[in-house]
N, C-alpha and C. Protein backbone atom coordinates (compact mmCIF):
# COMPACT_ATOMS: atom_id res chain seq x y z
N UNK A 1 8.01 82.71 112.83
CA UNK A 1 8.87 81.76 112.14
C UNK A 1 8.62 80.37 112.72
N UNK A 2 8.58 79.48 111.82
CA UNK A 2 8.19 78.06 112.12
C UNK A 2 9.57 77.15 112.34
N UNK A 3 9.27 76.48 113.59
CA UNK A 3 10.45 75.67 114.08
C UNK A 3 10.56 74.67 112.99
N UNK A 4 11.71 74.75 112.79
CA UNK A 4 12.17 73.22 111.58
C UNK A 4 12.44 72.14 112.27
N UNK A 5 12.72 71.80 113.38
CA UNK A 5 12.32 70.79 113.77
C UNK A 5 10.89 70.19 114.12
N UNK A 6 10.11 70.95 114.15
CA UNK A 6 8.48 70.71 114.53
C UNK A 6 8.29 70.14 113.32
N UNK A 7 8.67 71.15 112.08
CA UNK A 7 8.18 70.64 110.75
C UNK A 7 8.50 69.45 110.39
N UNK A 8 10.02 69.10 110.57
CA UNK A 8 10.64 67.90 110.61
C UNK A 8 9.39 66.70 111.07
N UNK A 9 9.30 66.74 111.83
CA UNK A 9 8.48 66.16 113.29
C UNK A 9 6.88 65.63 112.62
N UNK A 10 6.59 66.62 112.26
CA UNK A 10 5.12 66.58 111.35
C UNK A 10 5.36 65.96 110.07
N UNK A 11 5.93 66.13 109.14
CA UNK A 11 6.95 65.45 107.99
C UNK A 11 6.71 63.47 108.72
N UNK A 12 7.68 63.34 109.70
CA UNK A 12 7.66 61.95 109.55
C UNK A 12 6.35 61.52 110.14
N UNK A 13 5.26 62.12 111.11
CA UNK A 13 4.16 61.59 111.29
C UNK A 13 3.50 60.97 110.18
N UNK A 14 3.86 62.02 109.50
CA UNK A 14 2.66 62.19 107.98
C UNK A 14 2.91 60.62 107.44
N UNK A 15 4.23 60.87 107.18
CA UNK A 15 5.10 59.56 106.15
C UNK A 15 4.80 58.00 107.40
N UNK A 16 4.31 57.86 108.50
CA UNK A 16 3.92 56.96 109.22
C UNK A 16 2.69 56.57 108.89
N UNK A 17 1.88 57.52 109.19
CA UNK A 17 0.57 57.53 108.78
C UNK A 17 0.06 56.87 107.57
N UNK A 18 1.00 57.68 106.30
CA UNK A 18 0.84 57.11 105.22
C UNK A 18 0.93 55.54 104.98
N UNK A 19 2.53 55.69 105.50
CA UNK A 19 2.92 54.05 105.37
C UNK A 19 2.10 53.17 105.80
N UNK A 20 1.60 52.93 107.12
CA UNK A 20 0.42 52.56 107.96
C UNK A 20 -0.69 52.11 107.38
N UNK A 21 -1.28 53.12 106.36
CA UNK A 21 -2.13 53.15 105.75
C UNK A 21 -1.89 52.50 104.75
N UNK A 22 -1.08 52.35 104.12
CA UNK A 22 -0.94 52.04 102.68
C UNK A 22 -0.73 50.50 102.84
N UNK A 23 -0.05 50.05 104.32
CA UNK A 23 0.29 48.46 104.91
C UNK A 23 -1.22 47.76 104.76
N UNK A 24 -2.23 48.96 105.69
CA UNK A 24 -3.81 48.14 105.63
C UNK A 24 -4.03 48.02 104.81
N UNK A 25 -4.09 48.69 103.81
CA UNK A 25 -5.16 48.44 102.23
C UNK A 25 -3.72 47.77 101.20
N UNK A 26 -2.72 47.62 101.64
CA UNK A 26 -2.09 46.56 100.60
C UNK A 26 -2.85 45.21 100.03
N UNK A 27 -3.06 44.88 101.62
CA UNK A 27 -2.88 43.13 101.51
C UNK A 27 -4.36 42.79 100.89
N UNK A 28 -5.62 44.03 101.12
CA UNK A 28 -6.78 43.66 100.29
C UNK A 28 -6.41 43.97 99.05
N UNK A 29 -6.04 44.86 98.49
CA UNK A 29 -5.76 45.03 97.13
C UNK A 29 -4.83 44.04 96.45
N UNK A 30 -4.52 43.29 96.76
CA UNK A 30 -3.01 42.60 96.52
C UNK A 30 -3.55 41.24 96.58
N UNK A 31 -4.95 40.93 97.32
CA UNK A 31 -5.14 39.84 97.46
C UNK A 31 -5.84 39.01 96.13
N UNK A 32 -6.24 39.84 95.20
CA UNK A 32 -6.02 38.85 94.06
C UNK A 32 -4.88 38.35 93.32
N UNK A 33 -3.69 38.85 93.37
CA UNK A 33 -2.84 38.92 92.67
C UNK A 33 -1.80 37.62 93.65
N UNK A 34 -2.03 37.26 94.82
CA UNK A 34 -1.46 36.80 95.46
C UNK A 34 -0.70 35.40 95.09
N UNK A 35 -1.19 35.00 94.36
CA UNK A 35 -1.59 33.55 93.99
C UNK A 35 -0.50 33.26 92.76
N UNK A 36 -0.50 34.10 91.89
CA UNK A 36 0.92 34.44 91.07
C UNK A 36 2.32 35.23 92.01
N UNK A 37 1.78 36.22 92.49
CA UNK A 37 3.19 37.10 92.63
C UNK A 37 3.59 36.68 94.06
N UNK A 38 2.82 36.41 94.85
CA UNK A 38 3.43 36.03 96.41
C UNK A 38 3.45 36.82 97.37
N UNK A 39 4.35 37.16 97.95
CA UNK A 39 4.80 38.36 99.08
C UNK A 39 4.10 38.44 100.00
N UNK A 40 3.60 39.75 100.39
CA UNK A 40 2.67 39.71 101.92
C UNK A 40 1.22 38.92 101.78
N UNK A 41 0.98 38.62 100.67
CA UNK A 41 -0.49 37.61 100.88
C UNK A 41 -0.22 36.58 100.64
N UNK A 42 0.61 36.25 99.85
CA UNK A 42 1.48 34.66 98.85
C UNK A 42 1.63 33.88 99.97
N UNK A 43 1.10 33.72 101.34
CA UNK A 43 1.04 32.21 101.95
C UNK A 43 0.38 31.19 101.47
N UNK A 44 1.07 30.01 101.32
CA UNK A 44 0.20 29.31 100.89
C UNK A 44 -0.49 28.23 102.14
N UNK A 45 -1.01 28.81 102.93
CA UNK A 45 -1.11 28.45 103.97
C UNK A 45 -2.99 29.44 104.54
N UNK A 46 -4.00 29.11 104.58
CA UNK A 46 -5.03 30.11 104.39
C UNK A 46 -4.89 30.59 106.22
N UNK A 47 -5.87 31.80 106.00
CA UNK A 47 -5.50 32.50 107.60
C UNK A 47 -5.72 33.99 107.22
N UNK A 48 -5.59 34.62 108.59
CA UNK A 48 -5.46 36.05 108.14
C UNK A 48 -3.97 36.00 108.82
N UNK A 49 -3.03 35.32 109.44
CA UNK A 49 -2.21 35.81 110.54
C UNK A 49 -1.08 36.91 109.35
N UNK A 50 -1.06 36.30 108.29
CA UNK A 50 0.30 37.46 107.62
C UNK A 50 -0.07 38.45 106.94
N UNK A 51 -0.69 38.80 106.97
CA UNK A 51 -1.70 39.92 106.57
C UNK A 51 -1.42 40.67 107.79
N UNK A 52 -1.97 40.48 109.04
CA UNK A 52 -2.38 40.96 110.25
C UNK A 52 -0.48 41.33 110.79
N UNK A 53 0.36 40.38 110.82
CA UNK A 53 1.40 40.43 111.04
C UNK A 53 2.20 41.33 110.08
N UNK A 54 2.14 41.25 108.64
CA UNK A 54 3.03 42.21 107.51
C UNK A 54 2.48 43.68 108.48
N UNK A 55 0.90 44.23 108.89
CA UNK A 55 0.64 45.19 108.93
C UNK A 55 1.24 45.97 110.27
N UNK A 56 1.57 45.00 111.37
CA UNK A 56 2.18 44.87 112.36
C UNK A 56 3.22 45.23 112.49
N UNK A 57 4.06 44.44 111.75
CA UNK A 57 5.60 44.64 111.42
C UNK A 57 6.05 46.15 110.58
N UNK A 58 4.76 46.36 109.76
CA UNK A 58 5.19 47.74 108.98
C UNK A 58 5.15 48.40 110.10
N UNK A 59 3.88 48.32 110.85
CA UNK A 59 4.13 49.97 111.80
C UNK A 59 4.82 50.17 112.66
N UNK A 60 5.77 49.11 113.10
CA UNK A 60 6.51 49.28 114.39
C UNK A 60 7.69 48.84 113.45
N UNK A 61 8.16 48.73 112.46
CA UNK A 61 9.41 48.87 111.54
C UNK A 61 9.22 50.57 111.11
N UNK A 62 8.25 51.35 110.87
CA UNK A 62 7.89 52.36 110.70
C UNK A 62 8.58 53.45 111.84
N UNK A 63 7.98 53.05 112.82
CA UNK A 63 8.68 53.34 113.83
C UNK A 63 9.89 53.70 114.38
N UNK A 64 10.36 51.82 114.19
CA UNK A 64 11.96 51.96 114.29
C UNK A 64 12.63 52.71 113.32
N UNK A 65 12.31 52.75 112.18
CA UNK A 65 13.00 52.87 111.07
C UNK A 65 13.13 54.88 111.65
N UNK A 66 11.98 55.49 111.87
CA UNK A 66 11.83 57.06 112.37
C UNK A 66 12.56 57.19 113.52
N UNK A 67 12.81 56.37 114.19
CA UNK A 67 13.51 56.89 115.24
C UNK A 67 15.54 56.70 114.94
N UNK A 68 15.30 55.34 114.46
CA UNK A 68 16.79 55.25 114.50
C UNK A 68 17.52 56.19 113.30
N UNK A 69 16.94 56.90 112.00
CA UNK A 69 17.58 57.51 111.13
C UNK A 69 17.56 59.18 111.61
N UNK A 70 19.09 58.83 111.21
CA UNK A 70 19.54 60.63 111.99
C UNK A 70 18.90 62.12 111.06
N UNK A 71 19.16 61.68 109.75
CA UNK A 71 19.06 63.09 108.95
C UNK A 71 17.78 62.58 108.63
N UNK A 72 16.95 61.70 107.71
CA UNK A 72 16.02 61.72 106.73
C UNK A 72 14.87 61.03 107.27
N UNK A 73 14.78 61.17 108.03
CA UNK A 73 13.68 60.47 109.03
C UNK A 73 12.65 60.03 107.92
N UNK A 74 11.85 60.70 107.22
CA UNK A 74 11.30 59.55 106.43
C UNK A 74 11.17 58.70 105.61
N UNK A 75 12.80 58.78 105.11
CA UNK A 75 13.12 57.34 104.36
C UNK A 75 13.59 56.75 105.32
N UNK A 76 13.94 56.61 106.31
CA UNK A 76 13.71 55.80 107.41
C UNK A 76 12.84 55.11 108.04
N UNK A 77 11.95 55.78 107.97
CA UNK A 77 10.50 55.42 107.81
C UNK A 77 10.04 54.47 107.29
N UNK A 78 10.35 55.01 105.66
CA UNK A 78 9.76 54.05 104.53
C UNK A 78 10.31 52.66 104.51
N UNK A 79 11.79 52.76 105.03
CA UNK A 79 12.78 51.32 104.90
C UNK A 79 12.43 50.71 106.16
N UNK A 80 12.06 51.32 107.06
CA UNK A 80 11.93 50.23 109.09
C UNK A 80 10.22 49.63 108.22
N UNK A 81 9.31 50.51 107.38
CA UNK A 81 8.17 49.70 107.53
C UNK A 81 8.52 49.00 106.11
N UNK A 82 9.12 48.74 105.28
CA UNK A 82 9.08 47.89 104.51
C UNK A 82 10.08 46.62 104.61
N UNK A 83 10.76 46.73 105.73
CA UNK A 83 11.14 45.91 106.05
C UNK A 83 10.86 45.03 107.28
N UNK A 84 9.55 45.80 108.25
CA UNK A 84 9.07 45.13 109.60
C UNK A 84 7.97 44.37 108.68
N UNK A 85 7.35 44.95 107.54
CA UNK A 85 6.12 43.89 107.02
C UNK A 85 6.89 42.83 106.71
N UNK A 86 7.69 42.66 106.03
CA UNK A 86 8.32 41.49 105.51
C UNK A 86 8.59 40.56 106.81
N UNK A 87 9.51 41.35 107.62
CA UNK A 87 9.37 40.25 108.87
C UNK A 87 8.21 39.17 109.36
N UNK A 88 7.05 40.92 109.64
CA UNK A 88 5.61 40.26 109.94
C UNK A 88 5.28 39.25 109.12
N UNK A 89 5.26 39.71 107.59
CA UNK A 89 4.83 38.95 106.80
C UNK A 89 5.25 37.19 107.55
N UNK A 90 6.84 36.97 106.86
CA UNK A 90 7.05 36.07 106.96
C UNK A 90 6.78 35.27 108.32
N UNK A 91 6.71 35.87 109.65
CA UNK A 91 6.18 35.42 110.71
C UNK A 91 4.73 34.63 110.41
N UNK A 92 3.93 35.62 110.38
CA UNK A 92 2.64 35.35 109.86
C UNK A 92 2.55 34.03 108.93
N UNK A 93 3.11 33.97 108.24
CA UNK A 93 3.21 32.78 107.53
C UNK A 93 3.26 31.65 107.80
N UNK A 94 4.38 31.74 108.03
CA UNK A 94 4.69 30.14 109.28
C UNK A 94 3.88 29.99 110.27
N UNK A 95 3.06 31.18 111.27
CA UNK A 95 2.11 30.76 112.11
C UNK A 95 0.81 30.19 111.35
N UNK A 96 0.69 30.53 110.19
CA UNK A 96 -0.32 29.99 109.34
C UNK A 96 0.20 28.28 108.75
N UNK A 97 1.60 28.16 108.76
CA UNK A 97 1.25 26.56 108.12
C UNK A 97 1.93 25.60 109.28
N UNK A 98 1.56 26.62 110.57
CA UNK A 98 2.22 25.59 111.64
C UNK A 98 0.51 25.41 112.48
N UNK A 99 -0.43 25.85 112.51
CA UNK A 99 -1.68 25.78 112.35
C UNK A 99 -2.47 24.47 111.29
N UNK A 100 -2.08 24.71 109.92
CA UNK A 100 -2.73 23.95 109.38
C UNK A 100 -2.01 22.80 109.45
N UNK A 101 -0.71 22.10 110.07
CA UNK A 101 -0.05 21.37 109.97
C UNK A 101 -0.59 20.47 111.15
N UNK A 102 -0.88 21.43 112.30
CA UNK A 102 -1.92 20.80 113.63
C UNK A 102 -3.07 20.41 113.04
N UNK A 103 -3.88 21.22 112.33
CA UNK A 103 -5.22 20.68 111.63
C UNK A 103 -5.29 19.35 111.55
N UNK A 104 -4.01 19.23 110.61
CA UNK A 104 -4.02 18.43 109.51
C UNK A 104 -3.68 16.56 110.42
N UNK A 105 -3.36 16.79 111.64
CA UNK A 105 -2.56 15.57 112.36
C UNK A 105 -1.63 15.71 112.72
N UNK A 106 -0.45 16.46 111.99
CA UNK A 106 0.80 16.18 111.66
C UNK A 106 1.34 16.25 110.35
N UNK A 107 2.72 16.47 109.85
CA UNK A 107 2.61 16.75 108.04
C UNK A 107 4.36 16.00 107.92
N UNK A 108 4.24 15.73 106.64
CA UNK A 108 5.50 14.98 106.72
C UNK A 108 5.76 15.65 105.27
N UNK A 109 6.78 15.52 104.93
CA UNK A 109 7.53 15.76 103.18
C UNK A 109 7.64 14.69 102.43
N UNK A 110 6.92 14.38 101.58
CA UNK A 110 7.22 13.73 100.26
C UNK A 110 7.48 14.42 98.86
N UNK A 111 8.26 13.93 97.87
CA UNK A 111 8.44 14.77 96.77
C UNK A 111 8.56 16.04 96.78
N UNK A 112 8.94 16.59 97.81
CA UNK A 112 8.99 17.82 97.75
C UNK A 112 7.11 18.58 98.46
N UNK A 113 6.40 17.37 98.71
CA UNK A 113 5.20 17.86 99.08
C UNK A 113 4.58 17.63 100.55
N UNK A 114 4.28 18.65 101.14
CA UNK A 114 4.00 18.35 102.35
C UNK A 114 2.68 17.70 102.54
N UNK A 115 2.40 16.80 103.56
CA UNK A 115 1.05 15.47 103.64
C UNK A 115 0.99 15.32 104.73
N UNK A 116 -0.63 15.15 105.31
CA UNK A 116 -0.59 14.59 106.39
C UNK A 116 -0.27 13.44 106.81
N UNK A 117 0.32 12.86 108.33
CA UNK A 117 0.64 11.61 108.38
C UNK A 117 -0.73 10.55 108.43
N UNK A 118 -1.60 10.96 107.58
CA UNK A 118 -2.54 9.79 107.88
C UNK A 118 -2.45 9.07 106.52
N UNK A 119 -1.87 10.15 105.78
CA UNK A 119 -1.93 9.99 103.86
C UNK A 119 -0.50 9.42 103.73
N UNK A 120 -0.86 7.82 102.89
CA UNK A 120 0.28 7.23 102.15
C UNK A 120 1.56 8.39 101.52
N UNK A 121 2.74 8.14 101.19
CA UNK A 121 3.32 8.45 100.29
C UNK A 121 3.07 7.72 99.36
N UNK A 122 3.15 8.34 98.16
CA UNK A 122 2.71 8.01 97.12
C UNK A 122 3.98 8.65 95.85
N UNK A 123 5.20 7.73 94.83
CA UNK A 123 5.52 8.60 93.64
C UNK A 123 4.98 10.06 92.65
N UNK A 124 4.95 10.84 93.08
CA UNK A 124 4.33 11.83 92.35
C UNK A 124 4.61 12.88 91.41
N UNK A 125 3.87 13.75 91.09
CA UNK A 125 4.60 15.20 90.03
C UNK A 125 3.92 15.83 91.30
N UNK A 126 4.72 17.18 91.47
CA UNK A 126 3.94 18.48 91.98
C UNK A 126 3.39 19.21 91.25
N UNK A 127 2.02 19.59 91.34
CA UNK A 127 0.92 20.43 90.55
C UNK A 127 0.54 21.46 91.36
N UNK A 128 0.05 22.21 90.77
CA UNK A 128 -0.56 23.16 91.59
C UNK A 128 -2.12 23.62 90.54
N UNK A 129 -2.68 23.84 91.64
CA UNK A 129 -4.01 24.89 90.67
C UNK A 129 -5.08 24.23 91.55
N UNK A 130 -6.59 24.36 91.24
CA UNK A 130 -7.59 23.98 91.26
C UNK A 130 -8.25 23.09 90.37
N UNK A 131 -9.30 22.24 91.03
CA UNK A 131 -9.35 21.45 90.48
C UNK A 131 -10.93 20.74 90.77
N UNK A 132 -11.92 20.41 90.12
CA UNK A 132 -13.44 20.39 90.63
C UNK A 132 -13.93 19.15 90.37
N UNK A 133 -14.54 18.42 91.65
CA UNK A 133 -15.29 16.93 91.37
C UNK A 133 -16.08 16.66 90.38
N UNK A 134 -16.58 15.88 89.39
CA UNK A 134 -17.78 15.75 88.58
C UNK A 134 -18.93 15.49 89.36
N UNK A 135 -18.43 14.29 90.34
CA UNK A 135 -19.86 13.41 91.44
C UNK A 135 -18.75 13.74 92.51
N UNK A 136 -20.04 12.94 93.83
CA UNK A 136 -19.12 12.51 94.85
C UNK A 136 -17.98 12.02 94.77
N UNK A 137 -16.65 12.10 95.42
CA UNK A 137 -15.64 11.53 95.53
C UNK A 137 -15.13 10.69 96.45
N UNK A 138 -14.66 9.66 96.38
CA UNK A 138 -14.74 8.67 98.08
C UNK A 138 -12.43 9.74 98.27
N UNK A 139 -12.28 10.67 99.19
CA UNK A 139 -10.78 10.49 99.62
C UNK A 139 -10.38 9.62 100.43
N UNK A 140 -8.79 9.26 99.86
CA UNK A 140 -8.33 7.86 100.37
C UNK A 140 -7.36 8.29 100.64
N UNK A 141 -6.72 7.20 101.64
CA UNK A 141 -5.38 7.60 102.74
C UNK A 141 -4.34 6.95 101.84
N UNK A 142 -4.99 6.22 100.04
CA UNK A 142 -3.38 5.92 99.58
C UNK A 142 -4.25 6.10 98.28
N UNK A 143 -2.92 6.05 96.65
CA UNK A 143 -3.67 6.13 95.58
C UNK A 143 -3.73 4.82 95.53
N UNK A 144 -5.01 4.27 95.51
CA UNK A 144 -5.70 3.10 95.50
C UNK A 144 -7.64 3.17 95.52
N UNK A 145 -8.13 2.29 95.18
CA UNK A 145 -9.62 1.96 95.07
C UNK A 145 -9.35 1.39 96.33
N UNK A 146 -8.42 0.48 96.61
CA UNK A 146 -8.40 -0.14 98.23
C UNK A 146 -8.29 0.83 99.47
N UNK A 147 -7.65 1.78 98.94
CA UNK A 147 -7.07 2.43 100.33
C UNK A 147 -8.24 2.94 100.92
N UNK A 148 -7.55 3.36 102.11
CA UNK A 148 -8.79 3.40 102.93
C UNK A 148 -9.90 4.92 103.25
N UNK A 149 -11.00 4.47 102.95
CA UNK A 149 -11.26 6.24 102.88
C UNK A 149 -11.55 6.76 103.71
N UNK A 150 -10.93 7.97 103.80
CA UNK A 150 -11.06 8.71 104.92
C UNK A 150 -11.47 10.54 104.73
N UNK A 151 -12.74 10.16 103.83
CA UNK A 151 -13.55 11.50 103.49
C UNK A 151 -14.07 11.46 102.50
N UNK A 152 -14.50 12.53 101.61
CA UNK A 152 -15.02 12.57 100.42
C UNK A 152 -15.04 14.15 100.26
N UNK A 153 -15.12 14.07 98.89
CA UNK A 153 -15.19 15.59 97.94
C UNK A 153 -16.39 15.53 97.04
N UNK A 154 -17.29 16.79 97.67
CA UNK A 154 -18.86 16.96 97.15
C UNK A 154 -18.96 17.03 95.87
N UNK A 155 -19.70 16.90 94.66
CA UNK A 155 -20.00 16.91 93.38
C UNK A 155 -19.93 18.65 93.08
N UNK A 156 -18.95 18.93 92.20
CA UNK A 156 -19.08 20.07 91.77
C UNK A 156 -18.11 21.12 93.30
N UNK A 157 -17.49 20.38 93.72
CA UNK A 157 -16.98 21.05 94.89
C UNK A 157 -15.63 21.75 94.41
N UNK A 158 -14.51 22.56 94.57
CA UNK A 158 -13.43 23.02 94.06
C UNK A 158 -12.62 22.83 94.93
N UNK A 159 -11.51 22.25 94.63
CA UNK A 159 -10.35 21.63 95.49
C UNK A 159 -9.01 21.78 94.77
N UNK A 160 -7.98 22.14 96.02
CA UNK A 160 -6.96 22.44 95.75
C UNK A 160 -5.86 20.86 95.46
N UNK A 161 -5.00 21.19 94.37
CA UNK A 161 -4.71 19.84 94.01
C UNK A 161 -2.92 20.35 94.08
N UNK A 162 -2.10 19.42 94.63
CA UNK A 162 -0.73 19.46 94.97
C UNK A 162 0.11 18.33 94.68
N UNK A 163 -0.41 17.27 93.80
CA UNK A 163 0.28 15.95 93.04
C UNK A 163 -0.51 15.07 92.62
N UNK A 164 -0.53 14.73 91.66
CA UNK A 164 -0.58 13.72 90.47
C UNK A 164 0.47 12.35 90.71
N UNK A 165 -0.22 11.32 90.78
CA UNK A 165 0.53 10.28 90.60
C UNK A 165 1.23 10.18 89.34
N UNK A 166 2.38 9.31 89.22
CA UNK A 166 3.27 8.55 87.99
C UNK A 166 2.28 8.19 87.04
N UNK A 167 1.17 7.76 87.37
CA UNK A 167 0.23 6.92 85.82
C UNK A 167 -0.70 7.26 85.96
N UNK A 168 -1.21 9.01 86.44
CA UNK A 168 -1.64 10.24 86.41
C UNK A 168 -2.98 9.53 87.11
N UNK A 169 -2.95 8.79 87.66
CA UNK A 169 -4.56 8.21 87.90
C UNK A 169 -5.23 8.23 89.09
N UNK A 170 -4.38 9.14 90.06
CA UNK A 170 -5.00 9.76 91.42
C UNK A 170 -4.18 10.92 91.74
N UNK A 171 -5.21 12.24 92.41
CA UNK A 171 -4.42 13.20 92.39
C UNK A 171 -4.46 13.67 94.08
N UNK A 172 -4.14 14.38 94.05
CA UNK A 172 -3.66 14.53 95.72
C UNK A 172 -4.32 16.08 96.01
N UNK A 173 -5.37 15.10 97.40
CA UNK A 173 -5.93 16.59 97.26
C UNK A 173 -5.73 17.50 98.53
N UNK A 174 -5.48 18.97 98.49
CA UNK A 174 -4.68 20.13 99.40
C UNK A 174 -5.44 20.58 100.21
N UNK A 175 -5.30 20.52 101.57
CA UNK A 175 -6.15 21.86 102.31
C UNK A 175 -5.20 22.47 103.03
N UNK A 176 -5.28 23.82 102.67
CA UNK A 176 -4.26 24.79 103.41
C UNK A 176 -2.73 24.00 103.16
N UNK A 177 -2.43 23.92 101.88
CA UNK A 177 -0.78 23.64 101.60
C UNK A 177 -0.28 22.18 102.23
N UNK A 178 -1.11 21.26 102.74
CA UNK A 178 -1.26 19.90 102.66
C UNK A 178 -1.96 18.72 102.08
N UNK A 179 -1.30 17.81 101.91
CA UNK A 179 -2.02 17.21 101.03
C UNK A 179 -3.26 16.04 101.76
N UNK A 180 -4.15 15.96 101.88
CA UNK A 180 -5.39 14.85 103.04
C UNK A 180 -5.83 14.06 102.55
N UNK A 181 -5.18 13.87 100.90
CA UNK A 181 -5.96 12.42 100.61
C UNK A 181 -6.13 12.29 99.27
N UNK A 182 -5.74 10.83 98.56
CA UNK A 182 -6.56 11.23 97.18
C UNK A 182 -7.62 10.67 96.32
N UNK A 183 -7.99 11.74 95.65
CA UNK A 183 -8.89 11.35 94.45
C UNK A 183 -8.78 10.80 93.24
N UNK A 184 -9.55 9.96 92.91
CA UNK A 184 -9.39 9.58 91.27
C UNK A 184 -9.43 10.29 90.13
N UNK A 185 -8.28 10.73 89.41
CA UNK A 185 -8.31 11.20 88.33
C UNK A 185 -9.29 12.00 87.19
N UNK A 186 -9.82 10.51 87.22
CA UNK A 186 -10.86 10.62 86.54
C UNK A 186 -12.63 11.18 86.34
N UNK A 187 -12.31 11.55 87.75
CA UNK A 187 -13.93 12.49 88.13
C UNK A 187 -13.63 13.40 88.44
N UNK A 188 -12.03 14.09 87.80
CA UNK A 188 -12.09 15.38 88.35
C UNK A 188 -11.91 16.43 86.74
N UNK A 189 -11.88 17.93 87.01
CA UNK A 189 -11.30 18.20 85.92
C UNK A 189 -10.29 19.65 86.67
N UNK A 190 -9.53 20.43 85.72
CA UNK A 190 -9.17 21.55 85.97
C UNK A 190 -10.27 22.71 86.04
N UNK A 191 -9.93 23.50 87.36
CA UNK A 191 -11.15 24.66 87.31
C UNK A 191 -10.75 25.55 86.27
């Protein structure tokens, strides 16, 4: 006769294991979809840290979740790791846009949009999407032909775009969920 607690015992390994498993191959499978739906890949912040962290947080929420539930140990299971990824997740996250925020100089809020402090504020709309040079691009620290440039965007290059000026005629261009500078309007298009 087989001990029911052993079985018990083997039961929540399994349901760890699983969970575990199912945490690693989420965030690749999921990673196209990220970009609409959000959640454990939806940083908008590039990196692996919330990925690495959601998977983290599942297995030692996995964990907790098996040890602290008295009768059903593996919905206990299922709830400590779907709720330690989320933690991770969201950890992960923030270590990802507190990173690109160092990248970046420093980042300040305008319109609702985060910028480095080297980049003017500027009146804007918030946009989102991609967005591709025609030619070279001179980037500037204000929307202006005057301002001062401080980079450029290669011909045919794809860049992330996070505001549009008031008289749509320079757009603001993103790296890693900040904005570093902008481009003219007019040599760019939607990818």
């Amino acid at each position: 006769m087989t001990n029911t607690k052993t079985i018990k015992t083997i039961a929540a390994s399994l349901a760890m294991a699983a969970t575990a498993l199912t945490m690693v191959a989420a965030p690749t499978a999921a990673s196209a979809m990220s970009q609409k739906l959000g959640g454990v890949v939806g940083c908008d912040a590039s990196g692996g840290k919330q990925e690495v962290g959601a998977v983290l947080g599942g297995v030692l929420g996995a964990v907790a979740g098996n040890k602290l539930a008295k009768h059903d140990r593996g919905t206990g299971t299922a709830i400590g790791a779907v709720v330690g990824a989320g933690a991770g997740s969201y950890a992960g996250c923030q270590m990802q846009k507190s990173r690109a925020a160092d990248n970046a100089g420093g980042v300040y809020t305008s319109n609702g949009i985060r910028v480095a402090s080297a980049v003017e504020a500027a009146p804007m709309t918030k946009i989102k999407g991609k967005y591709v040079a025609r030619s070279t691009l001179n980037l500037r620290a204000s929307a202006s032909p005057r301002g001062e440039r401080i980079g450029s965007v290669q011909a045919g290059e794809t860049f992330q775009a996070l505001g549009r000026t008031g008289d749509g005629k320079w757009i603001l261009v993103g790296q890693d969920g900040v904005g570093v500078g902008y481009v003219s309007s007019a040599y760019v298009y939607r990818a």
